[in-house]
Each structure stands twice: as structure tokens, then as C-alpha cells.
N, C-alpha and C. Protein backbone atom coordinates (compact mmCIF):
# COMPACT_ATOMS: atom_id res chain seq x y z
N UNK A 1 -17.82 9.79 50.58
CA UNK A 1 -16.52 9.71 49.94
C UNK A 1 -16.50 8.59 48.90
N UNK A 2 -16.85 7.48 49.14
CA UNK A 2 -16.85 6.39 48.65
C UNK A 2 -18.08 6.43 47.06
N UNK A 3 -18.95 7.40 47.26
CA UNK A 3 -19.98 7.58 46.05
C UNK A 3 -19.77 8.47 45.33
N UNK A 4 -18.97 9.50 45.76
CA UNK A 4 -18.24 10.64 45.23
C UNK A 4 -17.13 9.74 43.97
N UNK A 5 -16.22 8.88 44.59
CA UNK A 5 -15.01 8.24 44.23
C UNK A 5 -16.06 7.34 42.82
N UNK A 6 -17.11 6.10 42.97
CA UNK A 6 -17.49 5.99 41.73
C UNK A 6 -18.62 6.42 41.07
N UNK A 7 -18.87 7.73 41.10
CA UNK A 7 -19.51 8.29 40.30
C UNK A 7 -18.68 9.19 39.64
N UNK A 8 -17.35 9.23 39.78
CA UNK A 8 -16.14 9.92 38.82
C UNK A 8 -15.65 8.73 38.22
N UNK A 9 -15.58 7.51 38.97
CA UNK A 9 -14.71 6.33 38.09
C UNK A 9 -15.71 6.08 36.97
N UNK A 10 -17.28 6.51 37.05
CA UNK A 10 -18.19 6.08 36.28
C UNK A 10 -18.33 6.98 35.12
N UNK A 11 -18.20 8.08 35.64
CA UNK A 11 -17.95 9.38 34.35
C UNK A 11 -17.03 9.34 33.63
N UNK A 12 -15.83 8.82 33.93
CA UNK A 12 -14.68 8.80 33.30
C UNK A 12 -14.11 7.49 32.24
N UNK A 13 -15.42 6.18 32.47
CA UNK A 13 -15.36 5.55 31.56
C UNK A 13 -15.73 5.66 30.53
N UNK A 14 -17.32 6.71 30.34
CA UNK A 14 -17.81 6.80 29.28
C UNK A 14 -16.96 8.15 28.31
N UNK A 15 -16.27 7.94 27.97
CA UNK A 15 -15.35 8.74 27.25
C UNK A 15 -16.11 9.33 26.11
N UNK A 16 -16.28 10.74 25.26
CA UNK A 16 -16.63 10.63 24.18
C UNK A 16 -15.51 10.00 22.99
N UNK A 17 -14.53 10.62 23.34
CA UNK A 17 -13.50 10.02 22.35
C UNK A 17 -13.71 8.73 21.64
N UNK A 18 -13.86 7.89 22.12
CA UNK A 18 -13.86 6.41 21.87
C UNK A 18 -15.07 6.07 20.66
N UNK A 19 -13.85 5.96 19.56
CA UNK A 19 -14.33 5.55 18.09
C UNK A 19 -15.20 4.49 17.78
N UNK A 20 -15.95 4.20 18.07
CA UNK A 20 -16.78 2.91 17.34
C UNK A 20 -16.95 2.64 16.21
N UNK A 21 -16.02 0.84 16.35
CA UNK A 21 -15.31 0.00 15.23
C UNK A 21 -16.82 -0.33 14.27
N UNK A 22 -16.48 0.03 13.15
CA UNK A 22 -17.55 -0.65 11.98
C UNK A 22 -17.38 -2.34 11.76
N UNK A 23 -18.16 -2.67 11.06
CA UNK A 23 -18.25 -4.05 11.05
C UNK A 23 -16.90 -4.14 10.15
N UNK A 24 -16.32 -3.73 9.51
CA UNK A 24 -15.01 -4.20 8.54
C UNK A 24 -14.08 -3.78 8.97
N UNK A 25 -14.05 -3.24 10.50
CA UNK A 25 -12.84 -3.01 11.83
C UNK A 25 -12.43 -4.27 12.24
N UNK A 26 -13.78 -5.29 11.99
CA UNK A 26 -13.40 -6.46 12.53
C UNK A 26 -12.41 -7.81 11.61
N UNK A 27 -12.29 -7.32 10.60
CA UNK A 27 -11.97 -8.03 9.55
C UNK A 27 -10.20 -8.32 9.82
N UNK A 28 -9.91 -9.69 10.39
CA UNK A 28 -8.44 -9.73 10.17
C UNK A 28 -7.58 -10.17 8.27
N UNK A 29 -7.32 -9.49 8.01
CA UNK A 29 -6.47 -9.84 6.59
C UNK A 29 -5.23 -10.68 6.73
N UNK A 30 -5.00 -11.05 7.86
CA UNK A 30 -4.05 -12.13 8.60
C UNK A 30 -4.51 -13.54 8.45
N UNK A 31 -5.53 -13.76 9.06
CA UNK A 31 -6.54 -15.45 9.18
C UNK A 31 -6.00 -15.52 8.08
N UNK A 32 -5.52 -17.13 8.42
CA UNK A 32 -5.26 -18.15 7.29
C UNK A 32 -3.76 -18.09 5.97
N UNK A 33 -3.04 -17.16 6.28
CA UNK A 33 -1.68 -16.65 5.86
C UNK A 33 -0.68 -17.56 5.66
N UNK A 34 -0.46 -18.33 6.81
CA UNK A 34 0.62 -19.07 6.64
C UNK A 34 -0.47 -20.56 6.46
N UNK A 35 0.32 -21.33 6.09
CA UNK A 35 -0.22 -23.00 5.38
C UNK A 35 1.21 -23.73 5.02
N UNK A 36 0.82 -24.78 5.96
CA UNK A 36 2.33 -25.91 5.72
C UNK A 36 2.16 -26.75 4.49
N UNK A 37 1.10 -26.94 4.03
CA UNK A 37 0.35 -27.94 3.23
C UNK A 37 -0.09 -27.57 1.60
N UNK A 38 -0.54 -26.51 1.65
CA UNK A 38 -1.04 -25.52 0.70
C UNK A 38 -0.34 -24.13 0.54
N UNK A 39 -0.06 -23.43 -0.90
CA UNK A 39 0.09 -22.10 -0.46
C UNK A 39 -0.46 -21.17 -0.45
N UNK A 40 0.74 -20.45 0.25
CA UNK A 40 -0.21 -19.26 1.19
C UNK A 40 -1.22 -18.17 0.52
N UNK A 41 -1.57 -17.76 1.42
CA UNK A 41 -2.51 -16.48 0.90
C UNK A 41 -2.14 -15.30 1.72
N UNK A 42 -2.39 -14.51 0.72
CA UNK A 42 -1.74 -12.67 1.11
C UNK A 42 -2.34 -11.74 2.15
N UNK A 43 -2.17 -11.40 3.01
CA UNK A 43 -3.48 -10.37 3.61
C UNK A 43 -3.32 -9.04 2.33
N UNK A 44 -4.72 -9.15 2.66
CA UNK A 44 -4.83 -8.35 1.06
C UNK A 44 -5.69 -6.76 1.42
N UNK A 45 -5.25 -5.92 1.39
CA UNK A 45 -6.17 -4.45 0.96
C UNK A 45 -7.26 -4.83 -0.01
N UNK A 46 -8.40 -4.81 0.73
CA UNK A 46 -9.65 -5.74 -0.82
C UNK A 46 -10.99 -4.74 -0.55
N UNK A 47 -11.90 -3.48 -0.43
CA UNK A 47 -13.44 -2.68 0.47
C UNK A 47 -14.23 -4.32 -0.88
N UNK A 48 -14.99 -4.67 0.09
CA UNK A 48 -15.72 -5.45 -0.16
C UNK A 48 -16.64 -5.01 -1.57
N UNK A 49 -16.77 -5.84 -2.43
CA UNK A 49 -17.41 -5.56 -3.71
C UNK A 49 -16.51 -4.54 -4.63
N UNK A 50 -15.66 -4.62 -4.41
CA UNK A 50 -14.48 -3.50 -5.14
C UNK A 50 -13.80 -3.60 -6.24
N UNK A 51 -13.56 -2.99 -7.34
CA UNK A 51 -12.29 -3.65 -8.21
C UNK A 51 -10.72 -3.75 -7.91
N UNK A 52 -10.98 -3.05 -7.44
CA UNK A 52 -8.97 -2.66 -6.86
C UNK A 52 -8.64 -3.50 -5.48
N UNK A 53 -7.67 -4.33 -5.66
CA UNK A 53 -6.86 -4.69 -4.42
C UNK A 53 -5.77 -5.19 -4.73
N UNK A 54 -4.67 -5.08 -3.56
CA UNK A 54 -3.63 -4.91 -3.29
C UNK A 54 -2.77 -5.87 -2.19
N UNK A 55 -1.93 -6.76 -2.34
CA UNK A 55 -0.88 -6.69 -1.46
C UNK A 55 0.67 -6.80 -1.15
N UNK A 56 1.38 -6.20 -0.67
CA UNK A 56 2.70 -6.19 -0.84
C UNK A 56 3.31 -7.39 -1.63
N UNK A 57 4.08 -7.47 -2.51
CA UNK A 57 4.67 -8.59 -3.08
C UNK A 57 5.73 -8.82 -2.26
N UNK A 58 5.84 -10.36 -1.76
CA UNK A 58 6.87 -10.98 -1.27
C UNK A 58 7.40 -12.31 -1.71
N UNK A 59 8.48 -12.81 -1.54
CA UNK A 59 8.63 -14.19 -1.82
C UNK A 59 7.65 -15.47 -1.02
N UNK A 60 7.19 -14.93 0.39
CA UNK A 60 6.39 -15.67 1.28
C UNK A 60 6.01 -14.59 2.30
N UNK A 61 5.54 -15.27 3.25
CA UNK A 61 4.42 -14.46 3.82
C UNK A 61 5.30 -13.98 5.12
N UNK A 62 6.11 -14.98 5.22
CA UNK A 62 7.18 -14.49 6.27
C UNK A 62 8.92 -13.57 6.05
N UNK A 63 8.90 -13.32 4.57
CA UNK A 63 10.13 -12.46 4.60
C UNK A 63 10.17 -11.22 5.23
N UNK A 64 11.51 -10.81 5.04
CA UNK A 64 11.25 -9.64 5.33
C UNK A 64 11.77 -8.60 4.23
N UNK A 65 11.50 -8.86 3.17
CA UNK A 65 11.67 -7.83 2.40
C UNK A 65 10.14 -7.84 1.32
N UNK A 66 10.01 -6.70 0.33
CA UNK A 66 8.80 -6.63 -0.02
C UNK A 66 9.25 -5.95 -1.87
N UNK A 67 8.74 -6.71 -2.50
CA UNK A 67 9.18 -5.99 -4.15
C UNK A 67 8.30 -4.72 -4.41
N UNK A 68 8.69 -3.90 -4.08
CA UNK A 68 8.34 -2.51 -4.72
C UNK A 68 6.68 -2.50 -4.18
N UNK A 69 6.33 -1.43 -4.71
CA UNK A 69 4.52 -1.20 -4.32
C UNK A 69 3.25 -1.52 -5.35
N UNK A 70 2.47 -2.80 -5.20
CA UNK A 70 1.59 -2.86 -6.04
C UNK A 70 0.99 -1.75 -6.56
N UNK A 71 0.27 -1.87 -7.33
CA UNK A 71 -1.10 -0.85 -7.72
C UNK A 71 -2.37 -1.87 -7.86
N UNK A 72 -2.50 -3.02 -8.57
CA UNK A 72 -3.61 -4.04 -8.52
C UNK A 72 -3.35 -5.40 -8.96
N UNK A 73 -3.64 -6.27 -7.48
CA UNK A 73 -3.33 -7.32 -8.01
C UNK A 73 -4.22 -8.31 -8.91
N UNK A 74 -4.36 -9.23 -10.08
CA UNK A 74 -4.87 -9.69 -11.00
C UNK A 74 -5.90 -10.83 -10.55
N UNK A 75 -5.12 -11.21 -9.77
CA UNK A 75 -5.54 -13.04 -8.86
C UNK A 75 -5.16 -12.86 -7.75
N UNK A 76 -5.77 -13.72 -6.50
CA UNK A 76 -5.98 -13.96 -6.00
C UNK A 76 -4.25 -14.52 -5.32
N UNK A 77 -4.03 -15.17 -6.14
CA UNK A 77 -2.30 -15.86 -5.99
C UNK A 77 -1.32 -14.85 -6.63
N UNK A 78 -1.46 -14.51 -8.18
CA UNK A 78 -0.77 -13.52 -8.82
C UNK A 78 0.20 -12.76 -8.60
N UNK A 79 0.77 -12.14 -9.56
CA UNK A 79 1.59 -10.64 -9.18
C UNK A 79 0.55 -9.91 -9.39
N UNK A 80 1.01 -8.31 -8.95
CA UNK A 80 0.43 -7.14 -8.93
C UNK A 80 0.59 -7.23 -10.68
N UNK A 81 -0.51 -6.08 -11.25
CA UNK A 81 -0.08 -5.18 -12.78
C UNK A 81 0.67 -3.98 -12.33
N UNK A 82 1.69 -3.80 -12.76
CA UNK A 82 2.24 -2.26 -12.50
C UNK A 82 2.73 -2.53 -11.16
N UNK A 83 3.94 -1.65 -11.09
CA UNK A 83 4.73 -1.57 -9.51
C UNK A 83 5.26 0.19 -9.57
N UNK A 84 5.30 0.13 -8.34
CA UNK A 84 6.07 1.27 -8.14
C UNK A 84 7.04 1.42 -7.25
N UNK A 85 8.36 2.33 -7.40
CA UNK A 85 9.27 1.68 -6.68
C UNK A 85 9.93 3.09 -6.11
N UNK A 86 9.47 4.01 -5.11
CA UNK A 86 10.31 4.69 -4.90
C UNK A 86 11.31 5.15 -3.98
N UNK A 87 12.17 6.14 -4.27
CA UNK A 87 13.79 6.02 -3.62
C UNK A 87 14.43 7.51 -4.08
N UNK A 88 15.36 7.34 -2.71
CA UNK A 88 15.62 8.75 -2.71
C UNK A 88 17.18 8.42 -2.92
N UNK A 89 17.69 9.31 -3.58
CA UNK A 89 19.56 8.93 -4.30
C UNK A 89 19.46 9.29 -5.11
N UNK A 90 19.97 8.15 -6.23
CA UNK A 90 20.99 8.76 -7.13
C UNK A 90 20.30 8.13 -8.71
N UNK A 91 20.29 8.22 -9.51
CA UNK A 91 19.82 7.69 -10.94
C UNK A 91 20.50 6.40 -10.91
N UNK A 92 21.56 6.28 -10.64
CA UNK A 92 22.91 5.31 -10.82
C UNK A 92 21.73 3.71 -9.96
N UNK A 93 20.68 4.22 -8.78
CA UNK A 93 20.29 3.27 -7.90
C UNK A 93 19.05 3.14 -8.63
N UNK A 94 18.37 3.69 -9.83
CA UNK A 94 17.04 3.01 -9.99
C UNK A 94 17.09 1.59 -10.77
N UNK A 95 15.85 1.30 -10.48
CA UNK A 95 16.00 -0.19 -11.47
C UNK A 95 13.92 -0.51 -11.19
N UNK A 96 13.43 -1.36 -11.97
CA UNK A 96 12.48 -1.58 -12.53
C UNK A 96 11.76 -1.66 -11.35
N UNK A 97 12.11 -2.66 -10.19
CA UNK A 97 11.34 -3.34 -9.20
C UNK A 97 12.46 -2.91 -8.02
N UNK A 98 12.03 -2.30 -7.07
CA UNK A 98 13.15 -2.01 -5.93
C UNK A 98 12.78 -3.17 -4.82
N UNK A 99 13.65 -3.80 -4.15
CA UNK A 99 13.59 -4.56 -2.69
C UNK A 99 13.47 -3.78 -1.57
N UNK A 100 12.52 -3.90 -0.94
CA UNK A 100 12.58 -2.73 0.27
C UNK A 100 13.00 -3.85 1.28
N UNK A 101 13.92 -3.21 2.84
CA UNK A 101 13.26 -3.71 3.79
C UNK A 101 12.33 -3.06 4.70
N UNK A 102 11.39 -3.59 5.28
CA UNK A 102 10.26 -2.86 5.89
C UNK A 102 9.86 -3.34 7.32
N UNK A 103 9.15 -2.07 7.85
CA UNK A 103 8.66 -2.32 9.32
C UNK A 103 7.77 -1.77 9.35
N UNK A 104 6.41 -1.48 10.50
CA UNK A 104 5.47 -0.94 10.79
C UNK A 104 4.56 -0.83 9.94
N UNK A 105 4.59 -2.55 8.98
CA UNK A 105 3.67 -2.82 8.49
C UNK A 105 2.25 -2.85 8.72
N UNK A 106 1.01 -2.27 8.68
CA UNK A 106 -0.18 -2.45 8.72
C UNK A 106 -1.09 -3.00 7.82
N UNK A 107 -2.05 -3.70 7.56
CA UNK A 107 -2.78 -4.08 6.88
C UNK A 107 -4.38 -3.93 7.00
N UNK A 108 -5.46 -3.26 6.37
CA UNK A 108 -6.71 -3.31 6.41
C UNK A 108 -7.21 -3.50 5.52
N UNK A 109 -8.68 -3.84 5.43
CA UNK A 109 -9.05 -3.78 3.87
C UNK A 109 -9.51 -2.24 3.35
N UNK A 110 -9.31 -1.61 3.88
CA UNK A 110 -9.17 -0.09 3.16
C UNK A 110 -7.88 0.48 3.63
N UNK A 111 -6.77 -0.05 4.18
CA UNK A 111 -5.60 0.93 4.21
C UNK A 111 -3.93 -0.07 4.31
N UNK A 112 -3.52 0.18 3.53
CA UNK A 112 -1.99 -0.03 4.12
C UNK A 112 -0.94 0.75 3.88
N UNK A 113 -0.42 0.31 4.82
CA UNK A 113 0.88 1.84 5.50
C UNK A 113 2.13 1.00 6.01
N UNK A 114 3.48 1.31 5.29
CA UNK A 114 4.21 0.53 5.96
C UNK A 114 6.49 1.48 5.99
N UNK A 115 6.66 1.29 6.24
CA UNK A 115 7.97 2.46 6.35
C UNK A 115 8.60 1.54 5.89
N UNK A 116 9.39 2.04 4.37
CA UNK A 116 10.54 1.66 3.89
C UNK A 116 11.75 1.84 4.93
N UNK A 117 12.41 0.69 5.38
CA UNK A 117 13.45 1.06 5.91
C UNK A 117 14.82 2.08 5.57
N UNK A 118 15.29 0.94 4.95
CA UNK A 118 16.72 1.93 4.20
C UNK A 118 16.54 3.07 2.81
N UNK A 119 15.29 3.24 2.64
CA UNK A 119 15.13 4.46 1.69
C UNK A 119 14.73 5.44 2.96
N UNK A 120 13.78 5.04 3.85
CA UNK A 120 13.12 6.39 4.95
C UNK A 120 12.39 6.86 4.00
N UNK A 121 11.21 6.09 3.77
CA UNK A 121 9.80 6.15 3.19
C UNK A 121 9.07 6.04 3.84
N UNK A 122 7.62 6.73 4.73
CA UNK A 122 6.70 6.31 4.63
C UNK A 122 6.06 5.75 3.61
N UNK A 123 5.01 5.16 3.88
CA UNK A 123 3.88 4.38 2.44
C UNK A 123 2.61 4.21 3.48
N UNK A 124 1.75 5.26 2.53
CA UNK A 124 0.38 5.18 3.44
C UNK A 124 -0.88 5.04 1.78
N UNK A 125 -0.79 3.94 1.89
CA UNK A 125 -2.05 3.52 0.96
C UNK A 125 -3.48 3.48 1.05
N UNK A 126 -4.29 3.90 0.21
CA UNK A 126 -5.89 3.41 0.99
C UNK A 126 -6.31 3.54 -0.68
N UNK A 127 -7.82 2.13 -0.84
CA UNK A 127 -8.24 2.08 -1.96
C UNK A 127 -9.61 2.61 -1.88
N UNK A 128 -9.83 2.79 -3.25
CA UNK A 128 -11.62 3.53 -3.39
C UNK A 128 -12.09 2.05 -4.12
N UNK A 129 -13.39 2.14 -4.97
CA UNK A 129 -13.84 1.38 -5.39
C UNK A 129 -13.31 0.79 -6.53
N UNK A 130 -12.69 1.92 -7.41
CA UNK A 130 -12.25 2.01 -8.72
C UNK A 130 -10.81 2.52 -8.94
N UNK A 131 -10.49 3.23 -7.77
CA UNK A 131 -8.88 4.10 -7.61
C UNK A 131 -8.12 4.12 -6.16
N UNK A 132 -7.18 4.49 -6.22
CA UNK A 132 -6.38 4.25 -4.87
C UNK A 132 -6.10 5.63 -4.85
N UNK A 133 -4.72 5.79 -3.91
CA UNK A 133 -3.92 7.04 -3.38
C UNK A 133 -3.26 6.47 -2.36
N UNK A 134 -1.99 6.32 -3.14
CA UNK A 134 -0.33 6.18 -2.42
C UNK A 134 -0.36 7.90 -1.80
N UNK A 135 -0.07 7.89 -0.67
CA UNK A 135 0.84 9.20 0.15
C UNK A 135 2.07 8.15 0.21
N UNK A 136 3.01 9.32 -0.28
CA UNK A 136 4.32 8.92 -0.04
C UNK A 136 5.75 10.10 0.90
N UNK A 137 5.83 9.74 2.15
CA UNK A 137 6.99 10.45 2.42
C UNK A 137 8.25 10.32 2.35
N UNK A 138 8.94 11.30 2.01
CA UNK A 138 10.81 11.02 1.80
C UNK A 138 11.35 11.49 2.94
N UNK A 139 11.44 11.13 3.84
CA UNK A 139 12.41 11.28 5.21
C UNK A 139 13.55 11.67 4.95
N UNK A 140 14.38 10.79 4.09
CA UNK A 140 15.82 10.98 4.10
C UNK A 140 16.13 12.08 2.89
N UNK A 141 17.75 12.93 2.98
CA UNK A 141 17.53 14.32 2.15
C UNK A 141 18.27 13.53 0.82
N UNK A 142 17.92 14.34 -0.14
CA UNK A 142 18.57 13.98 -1.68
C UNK A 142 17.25 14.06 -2.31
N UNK A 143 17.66 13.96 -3.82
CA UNK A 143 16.89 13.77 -4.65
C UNK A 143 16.05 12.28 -4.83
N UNK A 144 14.13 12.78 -4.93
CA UNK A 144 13.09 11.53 -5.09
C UNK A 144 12.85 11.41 -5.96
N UNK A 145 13.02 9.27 -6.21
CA UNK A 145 12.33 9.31 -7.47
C UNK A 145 11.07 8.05 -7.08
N UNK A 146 10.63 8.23 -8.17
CA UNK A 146 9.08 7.51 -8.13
C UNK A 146 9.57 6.32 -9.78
N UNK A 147 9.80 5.11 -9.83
CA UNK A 147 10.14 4.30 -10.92
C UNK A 147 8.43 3.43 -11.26
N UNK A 148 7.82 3.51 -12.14
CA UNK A 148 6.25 2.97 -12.33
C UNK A 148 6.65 1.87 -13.26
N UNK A 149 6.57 0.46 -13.63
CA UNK A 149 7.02 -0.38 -14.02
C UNK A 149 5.53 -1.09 -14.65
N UNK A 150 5.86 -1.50 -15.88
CA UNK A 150 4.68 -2.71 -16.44
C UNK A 150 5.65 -3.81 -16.85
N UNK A 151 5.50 -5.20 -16.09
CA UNK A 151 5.50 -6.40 -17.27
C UNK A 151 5.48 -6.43 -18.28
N UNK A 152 4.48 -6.37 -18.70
CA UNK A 152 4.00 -6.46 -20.15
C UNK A 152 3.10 -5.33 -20.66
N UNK A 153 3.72 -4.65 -21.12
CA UNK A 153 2.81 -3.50 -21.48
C UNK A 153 3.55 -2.13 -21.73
N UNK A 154 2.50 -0.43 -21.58
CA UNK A 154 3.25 0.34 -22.33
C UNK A 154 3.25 1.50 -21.35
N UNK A 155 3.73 2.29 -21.41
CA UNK A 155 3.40 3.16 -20.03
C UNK A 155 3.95 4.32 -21.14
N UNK A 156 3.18 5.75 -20.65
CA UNK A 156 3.40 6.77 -21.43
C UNK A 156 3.43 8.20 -20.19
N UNK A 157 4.16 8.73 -20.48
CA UNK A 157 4.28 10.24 -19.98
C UNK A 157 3.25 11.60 -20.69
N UNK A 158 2.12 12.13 -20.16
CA UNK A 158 1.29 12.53 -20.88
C UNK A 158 2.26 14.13 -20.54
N UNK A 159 1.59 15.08 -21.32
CA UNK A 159 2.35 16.45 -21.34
C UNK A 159 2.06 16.97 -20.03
N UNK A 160 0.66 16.70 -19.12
CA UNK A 160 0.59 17.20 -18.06
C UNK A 160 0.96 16.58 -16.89
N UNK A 161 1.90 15.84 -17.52
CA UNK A 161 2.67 15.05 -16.00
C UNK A 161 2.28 13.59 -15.64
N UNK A 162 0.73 13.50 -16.04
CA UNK A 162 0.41 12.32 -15.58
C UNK A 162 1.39 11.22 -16.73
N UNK A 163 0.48 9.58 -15.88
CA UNK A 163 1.48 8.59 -16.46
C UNK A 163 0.05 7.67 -17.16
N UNK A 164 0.26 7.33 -17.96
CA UNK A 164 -1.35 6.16 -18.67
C UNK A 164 -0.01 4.99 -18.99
N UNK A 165 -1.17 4.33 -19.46
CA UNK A 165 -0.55 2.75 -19.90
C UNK A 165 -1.67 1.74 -19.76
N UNK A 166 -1.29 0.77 -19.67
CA UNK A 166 -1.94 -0.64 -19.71
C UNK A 166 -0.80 -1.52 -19.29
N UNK A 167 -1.12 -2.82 -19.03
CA UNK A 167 -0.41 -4.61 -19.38
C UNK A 167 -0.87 -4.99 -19.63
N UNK A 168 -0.72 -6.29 -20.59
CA UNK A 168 -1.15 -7.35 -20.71
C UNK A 168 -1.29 -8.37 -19.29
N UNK A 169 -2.40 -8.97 -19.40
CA UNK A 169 -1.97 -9.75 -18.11
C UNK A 169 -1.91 -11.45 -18.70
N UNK A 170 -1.08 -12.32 -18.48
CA UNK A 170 -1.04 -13.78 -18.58
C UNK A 170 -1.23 -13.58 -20.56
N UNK A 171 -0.12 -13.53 -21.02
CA UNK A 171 -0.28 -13.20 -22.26
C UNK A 171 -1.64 -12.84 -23.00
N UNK A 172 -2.62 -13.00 -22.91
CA UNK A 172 -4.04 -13.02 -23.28
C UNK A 172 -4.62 -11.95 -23.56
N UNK A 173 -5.83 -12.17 -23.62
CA UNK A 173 -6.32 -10.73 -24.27
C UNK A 173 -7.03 -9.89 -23.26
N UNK A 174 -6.97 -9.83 -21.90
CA UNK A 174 -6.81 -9.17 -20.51
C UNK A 174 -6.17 -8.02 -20.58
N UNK A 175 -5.96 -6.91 -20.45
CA UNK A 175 -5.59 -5.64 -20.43
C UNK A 175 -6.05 -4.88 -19.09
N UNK A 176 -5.05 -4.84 -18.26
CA UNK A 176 -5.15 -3.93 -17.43
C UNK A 176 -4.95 -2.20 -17.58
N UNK A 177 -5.17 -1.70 -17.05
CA UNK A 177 -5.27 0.55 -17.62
C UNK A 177 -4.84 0.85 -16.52
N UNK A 178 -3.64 1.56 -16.38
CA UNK A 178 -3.22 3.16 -15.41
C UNK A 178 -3.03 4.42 -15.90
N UNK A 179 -3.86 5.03 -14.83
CA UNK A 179 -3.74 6.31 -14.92
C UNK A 179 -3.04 7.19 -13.66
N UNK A 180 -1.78 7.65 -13.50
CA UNK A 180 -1.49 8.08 -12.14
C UNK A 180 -1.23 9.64 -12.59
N UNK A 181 -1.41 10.76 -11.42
CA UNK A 181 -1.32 11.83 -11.18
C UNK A 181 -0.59 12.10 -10.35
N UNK A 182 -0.04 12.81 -9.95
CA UNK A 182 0.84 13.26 -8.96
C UNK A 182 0.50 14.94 -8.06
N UNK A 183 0.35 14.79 -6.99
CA UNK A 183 -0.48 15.69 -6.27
C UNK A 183 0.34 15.99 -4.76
N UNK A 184 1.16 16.83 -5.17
CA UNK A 184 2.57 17.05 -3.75
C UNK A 184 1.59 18.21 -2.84
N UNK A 185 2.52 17.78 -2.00
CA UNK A 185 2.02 18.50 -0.67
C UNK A 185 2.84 19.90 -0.74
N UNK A 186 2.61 21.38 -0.75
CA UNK A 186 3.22 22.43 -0.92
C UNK A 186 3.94 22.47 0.39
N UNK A 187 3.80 21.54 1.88
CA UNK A 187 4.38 21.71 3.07
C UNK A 187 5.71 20.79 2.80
N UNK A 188 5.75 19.95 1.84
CA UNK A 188 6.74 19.10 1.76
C UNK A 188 7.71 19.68 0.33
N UNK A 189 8.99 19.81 0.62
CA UNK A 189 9.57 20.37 -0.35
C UNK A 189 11.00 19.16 -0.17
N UNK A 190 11.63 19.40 -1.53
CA UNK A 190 13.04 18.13 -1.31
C UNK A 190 13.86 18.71 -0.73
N UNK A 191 14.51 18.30 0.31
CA UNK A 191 15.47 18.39 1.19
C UNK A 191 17.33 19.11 0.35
């Protein structure tokens, strides 16, 4: 009875299910965030050797609200180039940079995902080497909009929908480039 009992407790540990973490599973983007002395640093969306990274813009590391959705940040300290800000309502509610409040924030260096509160947004981000892909869900019913914002710079509506542009970054002769597409899900339709 007793060998019967763990040679099932023994079978039943080795699970196949059970994912084995890569070495950049281990990576906290948290370490070192807050600083009484110095300021802070961002947990940042960064795949090692990459051009593109990302992290939520906030006033500090402890608010709780977040300015709209990067696309790439410049520095290390910096703002993002380009924001995006989207919201479901009315024309009357857009504006350049939206304030979210947010929960079920996650952070990795290949993914972040975090739920707009009072719009009822998901935001599921993940970067490539050279490009990203925002998934964006609209929970709540009405009409979505998507607001793409440059600082400094020019943003254009091409005939096939997409969006190009550039910024300037730190007045200088730095030029950041976007190119966004838009690629809906045929299961998701506006409410």
C-alpha cells in the first residue's frame, strides 16, 4: 500500500506540462527601481542586444497612473518618441497624451501587458529586435480610437491606412522613424 501510494506521488510530480524557464525568465526588470538618493530607473521591456525598448511613462515609479503607451524609448532616463493613446467614447475625449489608470501590470523584457482601467483596455505588448506589436482590446461598447502622437516631428496617414513619421529627438539632428499598421482581429468587431 505504502509503495503503491509513492510511486503515484512520484509520477505525479514529474508533470509534462511544466515549462522550463530560459535564462531571460530569470531577469527581474524591478531590481533597483526605487532610489531615495538617486533617480529612479524604469523596469524596462529591453530582448538583449535590441533596438527597441519600452517603458510605461510615469511621473515616478510608484504612481498610479501611466501617460499613454510608448513605442521607443530614446534614453535610458528619457521620454518615449511617439505615444499612443487609446480610448473608447467620444471625439469630444481625445487629446494628444491620455492618463490611464492601470492594474495587472506585468513587465518582461520581451512582454508587457497591462489593463487600462477606466477605458477597459487590455494592452498586451511584446518587442522584436527592430519592431513591436501592441494587441489592443476594447472591453467597453462605443466607438475606438487609437490617438499616435510625436513631440517633435511629423506623422502622416499613408492611403493604405498605415501611419509613417519621424521626431526629432532633443532638438538635434537624431531622428527617430514610425511605421504602424493596423491588423484587427475579424473575431473582434465594435460593440
Amino acid at each position: 500500500m505504502y509503495v503503491l501510494s509513492a510511486m503515484f506521488l512520484l509520477n505525479s510530480c514529474t508533470n509534462e506540462s511544466v515549462v522550463e524557464k530560459e535564462p531571460i525568465d530569470y531577469v527581474d526588470p524591478y531590481i533597483g527601481n526605487i532610489s531615495h538618493l538617486l533617480v529612479p530607473t524604469y523596469p524596462t521591456v529591453h530582448l538583449p542586444n535590441s533596438m527597441l525598448r519600452v517603458y510605461p511613462e510615469r511621473a515616478d515609479y510608484t504612481t498610479d497612473q501611466i501617460d499613454g503607451l510608448p513605442v521607443i524609448v530614446t534614453s535610458h532616463r528619457g521620454s518615449s518618441a511617439f505615444n499612443i493613446s487609446p480610448l473608447t467614447g467620444n471625439e469630444g475625449e481625445l487629446s494628444a497624451v491620455r492618463k490611464y489608470a492601470y492594474d495587472l501590470e506585468k513587465i518582461t523584457p520581451y512582454r508587457y501587458s497591462v489593463y487600462l482601467v477606466d477605458d477597459q483596455i487590455e494592452v498586451d505588448y511584446a518587442p522584436s529586435h527592430q519592431s513591436g506589436i501592441y494587441n489592443l482590446t476594447f472591453e467597453k461598447k462605443g466607438k475606438n480610437y487609437i490617438v499616435v502622437n510625436t513631440r517633435n516631428g511629423e506623422l502622416s496617414l499613408n492611403q493604405n491606412g498605415s501611419i509613417s513619421g519621424y521626431q526629432i529627438i532633443d532638438e538635434g539632428p537624431t531622428k527617430v522613424y514610425l511605421y504602424l499598421e493596423q491588423h484587427s482581429n475579424q473575431r473582434k468587431q465594435e460593440h
